[in-house]
Structure formats: structure tokens, C-alpha cells
C-alpha atoms as a PDB file:
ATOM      1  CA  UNK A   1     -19.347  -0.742   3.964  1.00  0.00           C
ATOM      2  CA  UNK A   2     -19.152  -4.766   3.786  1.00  0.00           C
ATOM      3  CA  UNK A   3     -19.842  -4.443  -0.143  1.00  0.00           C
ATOM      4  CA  UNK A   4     -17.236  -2.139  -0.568  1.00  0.00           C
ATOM      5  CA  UNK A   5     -14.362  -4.074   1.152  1.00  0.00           C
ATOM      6  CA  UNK A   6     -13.651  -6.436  -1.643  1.00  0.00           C
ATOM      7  CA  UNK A   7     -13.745  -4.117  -4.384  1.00  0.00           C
ATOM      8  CA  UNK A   8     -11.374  -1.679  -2.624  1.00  0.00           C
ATOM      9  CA  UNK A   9      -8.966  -4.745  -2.078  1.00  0.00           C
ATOM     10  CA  UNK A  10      -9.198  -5.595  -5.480  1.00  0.00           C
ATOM     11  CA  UNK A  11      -8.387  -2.015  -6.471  1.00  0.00           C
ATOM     12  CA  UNK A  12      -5.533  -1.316  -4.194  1.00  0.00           C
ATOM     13  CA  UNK A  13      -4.121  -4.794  -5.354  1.00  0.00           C
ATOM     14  CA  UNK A  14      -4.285  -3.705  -9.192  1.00  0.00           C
ATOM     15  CA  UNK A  15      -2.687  -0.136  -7.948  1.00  0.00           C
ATOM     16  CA  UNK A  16      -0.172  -1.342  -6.083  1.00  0.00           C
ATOM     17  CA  UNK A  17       1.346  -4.359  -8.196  1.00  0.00           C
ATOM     18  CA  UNK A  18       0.787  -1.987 -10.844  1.00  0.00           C
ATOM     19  CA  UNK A  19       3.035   0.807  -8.671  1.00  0.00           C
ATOM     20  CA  UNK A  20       5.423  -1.669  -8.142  1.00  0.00           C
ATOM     21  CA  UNK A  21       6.143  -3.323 -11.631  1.00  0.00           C
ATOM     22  CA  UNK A  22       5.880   0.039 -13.099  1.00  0.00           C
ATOM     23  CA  UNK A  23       8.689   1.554 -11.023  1.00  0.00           C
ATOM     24  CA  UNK A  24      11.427  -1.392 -11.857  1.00  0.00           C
ATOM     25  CA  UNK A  25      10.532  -0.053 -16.204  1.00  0.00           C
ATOM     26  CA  UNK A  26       9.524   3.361 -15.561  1.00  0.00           C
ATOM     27  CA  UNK A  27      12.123   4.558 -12.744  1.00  0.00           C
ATOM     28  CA  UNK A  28       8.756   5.594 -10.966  1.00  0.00           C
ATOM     29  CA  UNK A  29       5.283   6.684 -11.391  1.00  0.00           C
ATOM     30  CA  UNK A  30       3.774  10.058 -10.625  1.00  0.00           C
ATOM     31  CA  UNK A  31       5.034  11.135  -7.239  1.00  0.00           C
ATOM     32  CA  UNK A  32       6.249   7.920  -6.646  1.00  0.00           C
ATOM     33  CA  UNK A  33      10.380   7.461  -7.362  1.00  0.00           C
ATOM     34  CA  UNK A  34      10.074   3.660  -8.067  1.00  0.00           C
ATOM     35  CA  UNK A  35      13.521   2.434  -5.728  1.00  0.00           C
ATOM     36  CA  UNK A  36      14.015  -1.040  -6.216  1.00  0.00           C
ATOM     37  CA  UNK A  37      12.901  -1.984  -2.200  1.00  0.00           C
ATOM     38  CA  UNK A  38       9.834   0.248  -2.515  1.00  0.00           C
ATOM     39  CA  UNK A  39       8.639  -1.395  -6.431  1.00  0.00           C
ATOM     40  CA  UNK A  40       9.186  -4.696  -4.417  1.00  0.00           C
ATOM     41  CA  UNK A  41       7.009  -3.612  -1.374  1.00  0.00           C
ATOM     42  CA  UNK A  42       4.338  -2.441  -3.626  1.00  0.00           C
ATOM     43  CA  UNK A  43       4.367  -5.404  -5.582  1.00  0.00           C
ATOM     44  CA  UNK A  44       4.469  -7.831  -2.694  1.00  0.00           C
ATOM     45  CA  UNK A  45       1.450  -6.410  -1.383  1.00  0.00           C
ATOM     46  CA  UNK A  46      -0.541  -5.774  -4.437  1.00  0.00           C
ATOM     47  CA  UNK A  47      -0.152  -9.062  -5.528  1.00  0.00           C
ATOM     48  CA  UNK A  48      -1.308 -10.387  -1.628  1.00  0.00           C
ATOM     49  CA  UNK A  49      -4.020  -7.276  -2.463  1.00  0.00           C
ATOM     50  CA  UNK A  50      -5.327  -9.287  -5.942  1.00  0.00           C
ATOM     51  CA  UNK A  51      -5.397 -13.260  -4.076  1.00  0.00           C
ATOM     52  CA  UNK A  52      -7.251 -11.516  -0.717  1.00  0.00           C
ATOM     53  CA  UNK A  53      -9.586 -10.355  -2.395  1.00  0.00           C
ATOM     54  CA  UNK A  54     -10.530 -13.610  -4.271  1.00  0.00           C
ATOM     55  CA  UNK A  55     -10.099 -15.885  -1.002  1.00  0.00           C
ATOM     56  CA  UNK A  56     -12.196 -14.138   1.330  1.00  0.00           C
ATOM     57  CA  UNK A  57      -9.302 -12.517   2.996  1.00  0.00           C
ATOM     58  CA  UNK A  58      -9.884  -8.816   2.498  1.00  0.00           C
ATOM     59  CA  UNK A  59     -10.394  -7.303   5.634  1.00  0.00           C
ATOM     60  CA  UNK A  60      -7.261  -9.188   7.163  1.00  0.00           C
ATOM     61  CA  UNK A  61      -5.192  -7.619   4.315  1.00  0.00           C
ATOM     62  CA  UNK A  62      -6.556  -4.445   4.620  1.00  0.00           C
ATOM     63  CA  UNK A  63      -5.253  -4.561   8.779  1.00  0.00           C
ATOM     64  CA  UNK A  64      -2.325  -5.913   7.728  1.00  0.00           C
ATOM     65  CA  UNK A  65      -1.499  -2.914   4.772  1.00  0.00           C
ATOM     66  CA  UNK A  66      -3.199  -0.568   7.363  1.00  0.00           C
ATOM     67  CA  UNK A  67      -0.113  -1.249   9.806  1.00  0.00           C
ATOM     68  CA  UNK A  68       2.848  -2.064   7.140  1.00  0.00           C
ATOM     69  CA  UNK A  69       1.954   1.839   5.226  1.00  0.00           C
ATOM     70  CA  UNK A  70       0.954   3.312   9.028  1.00  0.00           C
ATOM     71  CA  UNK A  71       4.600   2.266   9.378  1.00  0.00           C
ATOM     72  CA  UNK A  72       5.890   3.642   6.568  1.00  0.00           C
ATOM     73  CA  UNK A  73       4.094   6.965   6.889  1.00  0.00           C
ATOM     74  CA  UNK A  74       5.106   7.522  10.626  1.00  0.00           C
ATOM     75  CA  UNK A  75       9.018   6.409   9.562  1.00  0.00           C
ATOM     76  CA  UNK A  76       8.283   8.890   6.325  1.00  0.00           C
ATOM     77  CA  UNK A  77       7.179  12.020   8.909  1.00  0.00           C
ATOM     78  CA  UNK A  78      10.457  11.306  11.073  1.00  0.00           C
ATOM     79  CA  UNK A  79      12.519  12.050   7.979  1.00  0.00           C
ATOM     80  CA  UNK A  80      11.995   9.972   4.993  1.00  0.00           C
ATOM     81  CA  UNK A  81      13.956   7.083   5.324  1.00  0.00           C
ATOM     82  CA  UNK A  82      12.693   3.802   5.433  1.00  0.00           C
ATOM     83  CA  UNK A  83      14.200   1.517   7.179  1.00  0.00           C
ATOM     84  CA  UNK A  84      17.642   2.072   5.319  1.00  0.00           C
ATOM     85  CA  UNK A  85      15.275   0.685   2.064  1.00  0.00           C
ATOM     86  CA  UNK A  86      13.888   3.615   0.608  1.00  0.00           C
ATOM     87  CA  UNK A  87      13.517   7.402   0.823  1.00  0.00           C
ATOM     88  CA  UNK A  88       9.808   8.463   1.191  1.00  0.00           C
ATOM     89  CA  UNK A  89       8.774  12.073  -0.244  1.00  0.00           C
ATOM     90  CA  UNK A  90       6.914  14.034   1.547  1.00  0.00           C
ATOM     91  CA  UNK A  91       3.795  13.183  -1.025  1.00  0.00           C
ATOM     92  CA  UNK A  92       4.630   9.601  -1.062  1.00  0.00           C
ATOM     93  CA  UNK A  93       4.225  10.107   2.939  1.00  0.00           C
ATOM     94  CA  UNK A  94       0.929  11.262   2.400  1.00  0.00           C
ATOM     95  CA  UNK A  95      -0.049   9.083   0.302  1.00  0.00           C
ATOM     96  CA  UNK A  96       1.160   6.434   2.782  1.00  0.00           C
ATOM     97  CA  UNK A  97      -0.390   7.940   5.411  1.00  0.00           C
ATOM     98  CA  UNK A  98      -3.605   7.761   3.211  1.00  0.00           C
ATOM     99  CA  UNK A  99      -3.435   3.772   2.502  1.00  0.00           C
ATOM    100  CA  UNK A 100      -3.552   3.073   6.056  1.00  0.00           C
ATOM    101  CA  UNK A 101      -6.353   5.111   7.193  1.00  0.00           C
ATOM    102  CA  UNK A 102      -8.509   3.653   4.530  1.00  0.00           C
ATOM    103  CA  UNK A 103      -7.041   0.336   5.408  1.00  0.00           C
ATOM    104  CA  UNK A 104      -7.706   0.370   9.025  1.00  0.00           C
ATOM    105  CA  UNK A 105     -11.691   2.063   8.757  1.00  0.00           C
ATOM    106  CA  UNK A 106     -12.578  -0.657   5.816  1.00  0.00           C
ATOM    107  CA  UNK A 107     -10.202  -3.545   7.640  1.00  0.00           C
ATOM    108  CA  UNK A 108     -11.658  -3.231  11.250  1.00  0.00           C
ATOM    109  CA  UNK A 109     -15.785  -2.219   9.746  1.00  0.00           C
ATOM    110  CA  UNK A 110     -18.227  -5.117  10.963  1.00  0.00           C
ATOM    111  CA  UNK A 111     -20.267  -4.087   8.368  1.00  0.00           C
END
């Protein structure tokens, strides 16, 4: 699993500052409805995604977007809104829910 950790760091960087800078031109992408604090979320972390993966950082990012989309999915099951930010659909909740699993069995693998 080590020699997939920085390749899917590098990927979820590209997809989520790509997620992010999308939604402020395209008013969203796919299932994804592109409100100004979400596009800023994804691009925050996409962006921390791209320089983790070229410092040596990965698996720390991957536990830290592991618990900041964990988050987000559990506050997206109790009823969508974020934090007063955004409102999560019930696929972006999914796919939220998806991040962080991936996030926390590649961030916490020893090998």
C-alpha cells in the first residue's frame, strides 16, 4: 500500500483543487453544487493535497482529510448542512463519506 499513498495524494489533490476552482466558473461539477465555502474547502485541501504529496507529507494529509470529510459526511447524514457553510446532497455525502474512508485506511497503513 506504501507505493500507492503518494499517488493517491497526488490524485485527490488534482481532484479536489480541480472541484474547487471549477465550482467558483462552473456553479458546480457533477453532483457537486460548487457553493462558494465548499469550492474554497476543496481548493484549500487540494492544493495542501498537490504540496503533501511532493514533501513527504502524504499520509499526515490523508489523516487530516480523513477527519475534515469524516466530518463533513457525519454533519451531511444529520441533515445536510454544514456548519452554516454549505448544504451537502445526499451524493455529495457519500462521496464525503467515501474520501475519508480511503483517507483513513491509506493515512494510518504502515505499509
Amino acid at each position: 500500500m506504501k507505493s500507492l499513498v503518494r499517488p493517491l495524494t497526488q490524485v485527490l489533490g488534482i481532484v479536489l483543487t480541480l472541484l474547487g476552482i471549477a465550482g467558483f466558473f462552473m456553479g458546480g461539477v457533477l453532483f457537486f453544487e460548487g457553493e462558494m465555502y465548499q469550492n474554497i474547502i476543496y481548493l484549500v485541501l487540494g492544493l495542501i493535497g498537490l504540496w503533501a504529496a511532493t514533501s513527504g507529507k502524504e499520509r499526515m494529509y490523508l489523516l487530516i482529510l480523513a477527519l475534515a470529510f469524516g466530518a463533513m459526511a457525519i454533519l451531511g447524514f444529520m441533515g445536510g448542512d454544514i456548519l452554516g457553510l454549505f448544504d451537502a446532497s445526499d451524493l455529495e455525502t457519500y462521496a464525503h463519506t467515501a474520501v475519508a474512508v480511503v483517507g483513513l485506511i491509506f493515512g494510518s497503513s504502515k505499509k
